[in-house]
Protein backbone atom coordinates (compact mmCIF):
# COMPACT_ATOMS: atom_id res chain seq x y z
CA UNK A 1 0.00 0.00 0.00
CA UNK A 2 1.61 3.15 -1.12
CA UNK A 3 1.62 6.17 1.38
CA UNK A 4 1.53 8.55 -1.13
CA UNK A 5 -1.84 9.47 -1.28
CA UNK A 6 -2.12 10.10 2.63
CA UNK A 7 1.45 12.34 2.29
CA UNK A 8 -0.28 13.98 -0.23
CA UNK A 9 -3.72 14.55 1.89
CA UNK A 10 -1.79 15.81 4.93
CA UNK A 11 0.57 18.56 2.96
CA UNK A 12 -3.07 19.73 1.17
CA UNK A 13 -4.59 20.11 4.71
CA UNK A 14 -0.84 21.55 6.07
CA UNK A 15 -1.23 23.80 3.33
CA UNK A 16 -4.53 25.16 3.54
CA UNK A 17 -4.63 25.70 7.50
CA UNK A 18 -1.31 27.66 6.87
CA UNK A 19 -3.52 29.94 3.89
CA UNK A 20 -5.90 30.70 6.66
CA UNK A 21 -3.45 31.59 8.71
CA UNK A 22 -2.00 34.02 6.38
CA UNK A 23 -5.07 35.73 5.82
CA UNK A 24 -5.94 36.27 9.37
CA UNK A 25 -2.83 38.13 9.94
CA UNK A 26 -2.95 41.89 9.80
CA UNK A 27 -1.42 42.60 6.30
CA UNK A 28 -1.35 45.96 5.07
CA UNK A 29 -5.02 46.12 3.58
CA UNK A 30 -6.61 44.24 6.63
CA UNK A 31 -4.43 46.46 8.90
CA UNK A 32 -6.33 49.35 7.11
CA UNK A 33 -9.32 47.48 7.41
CA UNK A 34 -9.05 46.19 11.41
CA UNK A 35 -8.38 50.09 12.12
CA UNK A 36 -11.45 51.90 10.28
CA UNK A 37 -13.73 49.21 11.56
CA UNK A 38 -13.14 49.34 15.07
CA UNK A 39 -12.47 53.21 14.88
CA UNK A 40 -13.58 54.78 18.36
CA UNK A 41 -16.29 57.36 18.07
CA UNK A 42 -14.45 59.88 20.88
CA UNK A 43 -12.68 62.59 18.07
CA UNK A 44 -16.40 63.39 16.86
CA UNK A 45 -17.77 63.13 20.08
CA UNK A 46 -15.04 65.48 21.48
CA UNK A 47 -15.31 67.61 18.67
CA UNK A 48 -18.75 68.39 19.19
CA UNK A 49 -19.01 68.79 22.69
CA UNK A 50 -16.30 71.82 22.61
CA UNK A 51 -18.04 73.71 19.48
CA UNK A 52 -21.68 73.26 21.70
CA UNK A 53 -20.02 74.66 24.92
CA UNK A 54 -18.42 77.21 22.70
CA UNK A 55 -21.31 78.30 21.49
CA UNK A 56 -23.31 78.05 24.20
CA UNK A 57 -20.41 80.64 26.32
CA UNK A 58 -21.59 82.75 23.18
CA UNK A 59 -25.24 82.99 24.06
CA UNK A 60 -26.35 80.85 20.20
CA UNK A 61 -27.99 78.26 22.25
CA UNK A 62 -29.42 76.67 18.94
CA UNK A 63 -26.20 76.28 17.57
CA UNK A 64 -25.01 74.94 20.77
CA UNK A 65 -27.72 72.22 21.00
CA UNK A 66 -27.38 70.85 17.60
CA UNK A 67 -23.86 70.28 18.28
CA UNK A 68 -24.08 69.07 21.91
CA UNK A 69 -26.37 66.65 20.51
CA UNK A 70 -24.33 65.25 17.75
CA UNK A 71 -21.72 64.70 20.64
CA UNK A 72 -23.95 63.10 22.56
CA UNK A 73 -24.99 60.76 19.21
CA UNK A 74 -21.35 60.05 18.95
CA UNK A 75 -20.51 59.25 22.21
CA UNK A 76 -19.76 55.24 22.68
CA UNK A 77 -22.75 53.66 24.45
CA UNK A 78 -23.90 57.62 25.35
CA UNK A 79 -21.77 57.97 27.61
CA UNK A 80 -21.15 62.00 27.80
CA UNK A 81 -21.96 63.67 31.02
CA UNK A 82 -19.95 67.34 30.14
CA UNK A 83 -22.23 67.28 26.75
CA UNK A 84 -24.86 66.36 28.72
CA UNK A 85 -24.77 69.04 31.22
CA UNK A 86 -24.06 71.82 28.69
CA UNK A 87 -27.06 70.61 26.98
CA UNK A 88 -28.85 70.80 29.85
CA UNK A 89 -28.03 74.70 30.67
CA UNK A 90 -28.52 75.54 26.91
CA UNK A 91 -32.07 74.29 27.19
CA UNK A 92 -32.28 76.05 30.49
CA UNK A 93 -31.19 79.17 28.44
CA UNK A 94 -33.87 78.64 26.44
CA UNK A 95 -36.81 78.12 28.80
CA UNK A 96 -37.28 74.50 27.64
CA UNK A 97 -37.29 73.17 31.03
CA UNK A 98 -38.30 69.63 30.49
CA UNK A 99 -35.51 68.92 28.09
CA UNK A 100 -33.62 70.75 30.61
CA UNK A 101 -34.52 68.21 33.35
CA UNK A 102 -33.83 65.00 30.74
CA UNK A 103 -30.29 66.47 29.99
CA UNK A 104 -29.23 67.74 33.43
CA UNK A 105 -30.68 64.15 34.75
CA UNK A 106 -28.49 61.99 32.24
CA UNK A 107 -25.57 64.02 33.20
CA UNK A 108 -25.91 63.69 36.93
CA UNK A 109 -26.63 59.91 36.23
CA UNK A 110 -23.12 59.38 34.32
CA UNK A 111 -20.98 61.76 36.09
CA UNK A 112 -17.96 60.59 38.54
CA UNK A 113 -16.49 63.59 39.40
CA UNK A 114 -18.39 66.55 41.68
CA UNK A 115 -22.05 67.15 40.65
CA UNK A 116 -22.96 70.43 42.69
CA UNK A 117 -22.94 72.29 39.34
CA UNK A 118 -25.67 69.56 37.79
CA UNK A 119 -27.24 69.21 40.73
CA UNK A 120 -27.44 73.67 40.89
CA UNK A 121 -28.72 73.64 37.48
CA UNK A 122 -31.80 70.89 37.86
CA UNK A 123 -32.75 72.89 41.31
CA UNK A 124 -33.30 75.85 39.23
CA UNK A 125 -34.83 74.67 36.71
CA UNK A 126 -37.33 72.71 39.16
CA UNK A 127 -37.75 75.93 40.70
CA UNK A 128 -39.09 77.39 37.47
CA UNK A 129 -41.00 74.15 36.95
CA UNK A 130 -42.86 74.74 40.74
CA UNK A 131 -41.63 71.40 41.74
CA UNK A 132 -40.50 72.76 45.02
CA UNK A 133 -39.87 69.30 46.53
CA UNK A 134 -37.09 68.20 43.43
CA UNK A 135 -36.17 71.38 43.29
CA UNK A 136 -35.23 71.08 47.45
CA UNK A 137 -33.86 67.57 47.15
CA UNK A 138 -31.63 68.98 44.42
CA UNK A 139 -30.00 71.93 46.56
CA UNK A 140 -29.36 69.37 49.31
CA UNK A 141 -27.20 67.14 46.75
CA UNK A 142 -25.48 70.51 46.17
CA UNK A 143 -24.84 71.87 49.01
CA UNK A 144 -23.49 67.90 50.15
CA UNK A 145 -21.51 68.00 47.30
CA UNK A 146 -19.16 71.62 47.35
CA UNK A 147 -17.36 72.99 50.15
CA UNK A 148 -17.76 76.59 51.81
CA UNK A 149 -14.06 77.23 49.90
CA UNK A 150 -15.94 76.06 46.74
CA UNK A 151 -16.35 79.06 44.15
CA UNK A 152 -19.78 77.59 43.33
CA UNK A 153 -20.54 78.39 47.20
CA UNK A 154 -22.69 81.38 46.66
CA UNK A 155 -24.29 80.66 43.70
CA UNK A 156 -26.03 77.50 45.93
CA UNK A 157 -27.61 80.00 48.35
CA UNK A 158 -28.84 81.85 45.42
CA UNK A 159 -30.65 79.17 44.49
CA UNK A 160 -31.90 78.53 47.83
CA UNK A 161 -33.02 81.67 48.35
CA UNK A 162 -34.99 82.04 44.37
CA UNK A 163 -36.39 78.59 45.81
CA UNK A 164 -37.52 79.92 49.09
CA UNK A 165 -38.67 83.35 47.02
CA UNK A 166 -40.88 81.08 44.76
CA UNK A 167 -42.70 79.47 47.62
CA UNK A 168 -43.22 82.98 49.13
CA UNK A 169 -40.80 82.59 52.06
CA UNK A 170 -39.38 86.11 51.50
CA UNK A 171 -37.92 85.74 54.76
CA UNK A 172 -36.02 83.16 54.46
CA UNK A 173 -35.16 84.26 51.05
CA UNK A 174 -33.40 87.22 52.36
CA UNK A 175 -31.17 85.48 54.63
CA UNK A 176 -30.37 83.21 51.41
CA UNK A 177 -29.79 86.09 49.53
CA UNK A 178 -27.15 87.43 52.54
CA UNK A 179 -25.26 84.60 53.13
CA UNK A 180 -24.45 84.39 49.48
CA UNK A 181 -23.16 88.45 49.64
CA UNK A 182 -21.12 87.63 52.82
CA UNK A 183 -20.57 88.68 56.22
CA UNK A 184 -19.05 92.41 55.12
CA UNK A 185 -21.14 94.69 53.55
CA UNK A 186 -18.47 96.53 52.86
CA UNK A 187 -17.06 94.17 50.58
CA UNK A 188 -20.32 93.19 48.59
CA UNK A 189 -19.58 93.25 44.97
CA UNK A 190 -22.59 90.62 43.51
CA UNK A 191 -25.25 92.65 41.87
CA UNK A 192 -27.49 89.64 41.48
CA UNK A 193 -27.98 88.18 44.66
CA UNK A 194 -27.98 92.06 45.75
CA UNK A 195 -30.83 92.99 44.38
CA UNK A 196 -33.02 90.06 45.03
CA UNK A 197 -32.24 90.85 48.57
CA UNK A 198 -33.65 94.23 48.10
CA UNK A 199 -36.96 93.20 46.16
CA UNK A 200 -37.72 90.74 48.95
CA UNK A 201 -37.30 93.28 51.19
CA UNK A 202 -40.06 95.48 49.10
CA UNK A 203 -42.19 92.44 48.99
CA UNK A 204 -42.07 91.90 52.59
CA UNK A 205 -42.93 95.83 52.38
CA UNK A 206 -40.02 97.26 54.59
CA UNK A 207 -39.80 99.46 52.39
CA UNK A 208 -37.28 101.74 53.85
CA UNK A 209 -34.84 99.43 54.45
CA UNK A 210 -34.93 98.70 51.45
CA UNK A 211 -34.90 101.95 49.97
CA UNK A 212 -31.47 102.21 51.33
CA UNK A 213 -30.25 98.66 50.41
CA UNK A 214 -30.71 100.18 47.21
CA UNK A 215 -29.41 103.44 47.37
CA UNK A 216 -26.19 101.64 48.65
CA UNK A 217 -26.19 99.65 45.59
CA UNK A 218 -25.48 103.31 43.77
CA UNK A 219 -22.88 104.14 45.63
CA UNK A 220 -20.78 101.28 46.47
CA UNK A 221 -17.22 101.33 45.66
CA UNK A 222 -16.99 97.92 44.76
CA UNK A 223 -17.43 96.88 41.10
CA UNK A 224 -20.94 95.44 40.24
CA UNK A 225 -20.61 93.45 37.08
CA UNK A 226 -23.61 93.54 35.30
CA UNK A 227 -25.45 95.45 37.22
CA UNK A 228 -28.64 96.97 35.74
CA UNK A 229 -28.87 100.42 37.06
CA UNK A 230 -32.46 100.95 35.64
CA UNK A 231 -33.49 98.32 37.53
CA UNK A 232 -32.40 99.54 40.63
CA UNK A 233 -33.80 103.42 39.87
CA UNK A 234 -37.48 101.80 39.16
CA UNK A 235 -37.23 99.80 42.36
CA UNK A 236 -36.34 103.19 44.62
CA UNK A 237 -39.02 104.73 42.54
CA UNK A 238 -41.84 102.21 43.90
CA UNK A 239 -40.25 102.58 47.43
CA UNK A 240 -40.65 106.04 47.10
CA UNK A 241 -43.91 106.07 45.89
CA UNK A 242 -45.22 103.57 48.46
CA UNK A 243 -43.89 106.25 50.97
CA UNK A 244 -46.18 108.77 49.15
CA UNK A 245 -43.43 110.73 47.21
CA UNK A 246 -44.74 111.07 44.24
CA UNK A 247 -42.07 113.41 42.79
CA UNK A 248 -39.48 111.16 44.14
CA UNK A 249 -41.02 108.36 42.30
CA UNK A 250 -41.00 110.54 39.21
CA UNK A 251 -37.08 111.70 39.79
CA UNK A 252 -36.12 107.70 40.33
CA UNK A 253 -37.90 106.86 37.00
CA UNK A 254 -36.51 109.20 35.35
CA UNK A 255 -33.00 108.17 35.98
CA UNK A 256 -33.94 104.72 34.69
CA UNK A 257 -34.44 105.82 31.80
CA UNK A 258 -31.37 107.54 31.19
CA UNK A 259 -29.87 104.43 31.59
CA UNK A 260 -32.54 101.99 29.44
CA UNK A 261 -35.13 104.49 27.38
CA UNK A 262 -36.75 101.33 26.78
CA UNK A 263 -37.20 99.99 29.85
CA UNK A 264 -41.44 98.92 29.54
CA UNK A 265 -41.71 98.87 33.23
CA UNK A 266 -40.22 102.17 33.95
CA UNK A 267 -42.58 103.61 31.58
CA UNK A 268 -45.70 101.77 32.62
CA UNK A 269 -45.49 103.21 36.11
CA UNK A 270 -45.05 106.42 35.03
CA UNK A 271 -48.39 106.29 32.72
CA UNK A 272 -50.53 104.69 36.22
CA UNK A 273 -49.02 107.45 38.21
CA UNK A 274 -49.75 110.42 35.69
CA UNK A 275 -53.04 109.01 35.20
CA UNK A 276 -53.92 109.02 38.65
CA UNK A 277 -52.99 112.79 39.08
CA UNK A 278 -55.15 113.29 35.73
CA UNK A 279 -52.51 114.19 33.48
CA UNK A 280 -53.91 112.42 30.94
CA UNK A 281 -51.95 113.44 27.92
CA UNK A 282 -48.76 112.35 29.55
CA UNK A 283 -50.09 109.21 30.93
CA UNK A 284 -51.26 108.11 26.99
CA UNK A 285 -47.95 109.35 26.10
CA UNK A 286 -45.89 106.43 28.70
CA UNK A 287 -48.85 104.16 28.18
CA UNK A 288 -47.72 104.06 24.24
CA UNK A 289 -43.83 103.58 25.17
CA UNK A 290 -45.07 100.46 27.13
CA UNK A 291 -46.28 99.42 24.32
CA UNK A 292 -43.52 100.50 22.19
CA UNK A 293 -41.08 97.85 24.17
CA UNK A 294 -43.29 95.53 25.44
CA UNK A 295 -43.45 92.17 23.23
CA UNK A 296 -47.05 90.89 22.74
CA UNK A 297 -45.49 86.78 23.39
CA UNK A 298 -44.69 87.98 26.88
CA UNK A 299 -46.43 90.67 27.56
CA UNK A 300 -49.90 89.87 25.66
CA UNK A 301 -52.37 90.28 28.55
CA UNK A 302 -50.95 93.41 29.93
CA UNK A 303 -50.85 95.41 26.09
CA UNK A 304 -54.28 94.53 26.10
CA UNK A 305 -55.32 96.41 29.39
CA UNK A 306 -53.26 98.85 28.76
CA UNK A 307 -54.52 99.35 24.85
CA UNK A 308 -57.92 99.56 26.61
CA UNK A 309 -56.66 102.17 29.36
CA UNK A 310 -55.74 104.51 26.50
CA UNK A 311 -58.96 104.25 24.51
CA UNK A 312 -60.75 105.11 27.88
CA UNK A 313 -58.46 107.97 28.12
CA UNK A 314 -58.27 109.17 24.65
CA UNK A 315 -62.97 109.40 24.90
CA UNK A 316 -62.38 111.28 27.93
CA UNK A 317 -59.83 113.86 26.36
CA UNK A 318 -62.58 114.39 23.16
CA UNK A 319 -65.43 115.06 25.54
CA UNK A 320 -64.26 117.07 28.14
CA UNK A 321 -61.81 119.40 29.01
CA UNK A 322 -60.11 118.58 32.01
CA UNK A 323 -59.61 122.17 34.37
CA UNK A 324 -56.34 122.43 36.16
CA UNK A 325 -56.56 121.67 39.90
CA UNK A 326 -56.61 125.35 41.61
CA UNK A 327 -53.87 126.21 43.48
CA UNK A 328 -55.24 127.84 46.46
CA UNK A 329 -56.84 124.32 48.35
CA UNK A 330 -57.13 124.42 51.96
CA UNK A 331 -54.65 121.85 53.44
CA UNK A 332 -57.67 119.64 54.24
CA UNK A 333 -58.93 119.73 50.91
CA UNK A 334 -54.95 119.20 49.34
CA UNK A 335 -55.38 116.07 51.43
CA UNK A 336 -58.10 114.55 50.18
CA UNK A 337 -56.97 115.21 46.68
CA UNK A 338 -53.78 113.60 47.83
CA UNK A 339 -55.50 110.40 49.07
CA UNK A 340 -57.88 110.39 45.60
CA UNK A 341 -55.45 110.29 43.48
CA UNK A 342 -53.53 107.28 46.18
CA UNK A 343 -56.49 105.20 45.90
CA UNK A 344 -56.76 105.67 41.82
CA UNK A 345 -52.88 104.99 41.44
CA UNK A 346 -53.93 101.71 44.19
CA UNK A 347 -56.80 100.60 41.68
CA UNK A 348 -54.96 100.51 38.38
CA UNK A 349 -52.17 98.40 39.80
CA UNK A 350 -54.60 95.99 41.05
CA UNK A 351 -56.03 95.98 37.60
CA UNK A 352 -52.81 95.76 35.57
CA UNK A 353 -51.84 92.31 37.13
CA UNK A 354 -48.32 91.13 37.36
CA UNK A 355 -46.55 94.35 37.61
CA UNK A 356 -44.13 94.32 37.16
CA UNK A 357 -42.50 91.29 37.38
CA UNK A 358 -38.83 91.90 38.26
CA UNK A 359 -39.67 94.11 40.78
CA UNK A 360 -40.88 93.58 44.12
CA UNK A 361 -44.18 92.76 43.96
């Protein structure tokens, strides 16, 4: 029996295996082949999630979505808790709070390092949302998670005290509101936190302290970045006019508007207050710059009242002629006129409903 045929059977199989074997290994167009297949998604990922937080530092929250959601696409398995947490605050940014609250969630979900500043964001947004108990539970994770040394510090009792303001615990709000200023008043230099302190103060109606929180504000040494000095003006105006000093009221205003000519709510209280001394043609005149800068998406319902308040006006100019008070009233009869014209100026505000609404009321 000849072995030839089984040599011959072995070398084929010998042969063959060693073909496979050589194909398996990583020559040059496999090695090309091996690398684009298993190619990790992290450069696009990456990529993405620096152009969205980019973007987003640049106020084009749309821009920064798209992006932050691409990185979040190319992430391997999802995994991208910065993306996610910039794609949270862009959302934020943009007032679509329940996207917010799926973004900021993921993020807290994935995260390994500290997660005050998720944790920070979801309170506020929760805040917004009325969902006081979340919005609680979240400030607690903060607070557990940063130190007093912590930067992020006073921006948690911020939060704390917009939560407490929400729920109408103005009190407590205020003390928020303080610890995140600091122990020295000398050495306050946070405009935000500032000024809440000092509409919480108006809308637990002390109003002369906080009249002078305010005036402080105006003459602090310390720099105030971004401080809106309009803003401050109309709230010493309603102090002042609360107090019953109508030309002080007037003055404040006034210097509002030299620093914003378009500020709606400056000029809104000006038309309710010259309407209520009957100075009609000035009142229609504010009542039209309210107008002028309000925008109807926001500010729909209150255009409306006040579109009717100048027709009313406007039929009482054409059919009468309004006399000039007299100047010689008896002090008696001064004060009546003085306490008319209170309860008119009382009346429209009650009418003209959420006024306005970064003031204190």
């Amino acid at each position: 029996m000849s072995l030839l045929p089984e040599f011959a059977k072995r070398t084929s199989l010998t042969l063959m295996a060693g073909l496979v074997c050589l194909m398996a290994l990583p020559g040059p167009q496999n090695a090309v082949h091996a690398k684009t297949s298993n190619k990790n998604t992290k450069d696009p990922a990456d990529k993405n999630c620096k152009l969205g937080k980019e973007l987003y530092k640049k106020g084009d929250y749309d821009g920064a979505i798209d992006a932050l959601l691409q990185s979040t696409y190319f992430a391997r398995n999802g995994y991208a808790p910065e993306a996610f947490y910039y794609l949270g605050l862009a959302y934020k940014a943009k007032g679509q709070d329940l996207k917010a609250v799926d973004a900021l969630t993921h993020h807290l979900q994935q995260t390994i390092e500290k997660a005050a500043p998720g944790h920070l964001a979801l309170c506020q947004v929760y805040t917004r949302l009325k969902t006081f108990d979340k919005a609680n539970e979240q400030i607690v994770m903060a607070f557990g998670d940063s130190e007093y040394k912590d930067p992020i510090y006073p921006d948690l009792f911020v939060a704390q005290g917009e939560l407490n303001e929400a729920q109408g615990n103005f009190g407590g709000a205020c003390d928020c509101y303080l610890r995140a200023l600091g122990d020295h008043k000398s050495q306050w230099d946070r405009y935000y936190p500032w000024i809440r302190y000092a509409e919480c103060l108006m809308k637990l109606k002390d109003w002369i302290k906080a009249y002078s929180t305010l005036t402080e504000m105006t003459k602090t040494s310390n720099p105030l970045v971004g401080i809106k000095y309009d803003r401050v003006y109309l709230d010493m105006g309603i102090c002042m006019l609360t107090k019953g000093s109508h030309q002080g009221a007037i003055e404040n205003w006034h210097k509002a508007l030299e620093y914003e000519p378009d500020n709606k709510e400056v000029h809104l209280q000006l038309a309710m207050l010259f309407e209520a001394e009957k100075h009609l043609s000035s009142a229609v005149k504010e009542y039209r710059h309210f107008i002028r800068c309000s925008k109807d998406e926001v500010d729909g319902p209150r255009r409306r009242q006040v579109e009717q308040r100048i027709a009313t006006i406007e039929q009482k100019l054409a059919v009468e002629n309004v006399a000039p008070s007299p100047t010689n009233l008896s002090p008696y009869m001064r004060n009546q006129e003085q306490m008319e014209v209170d309860s008119r100026l009382q009346e429209q505000q009650k009418q003209l409903k959420n006024l306005p609404s970064d003031a204190g009321f």
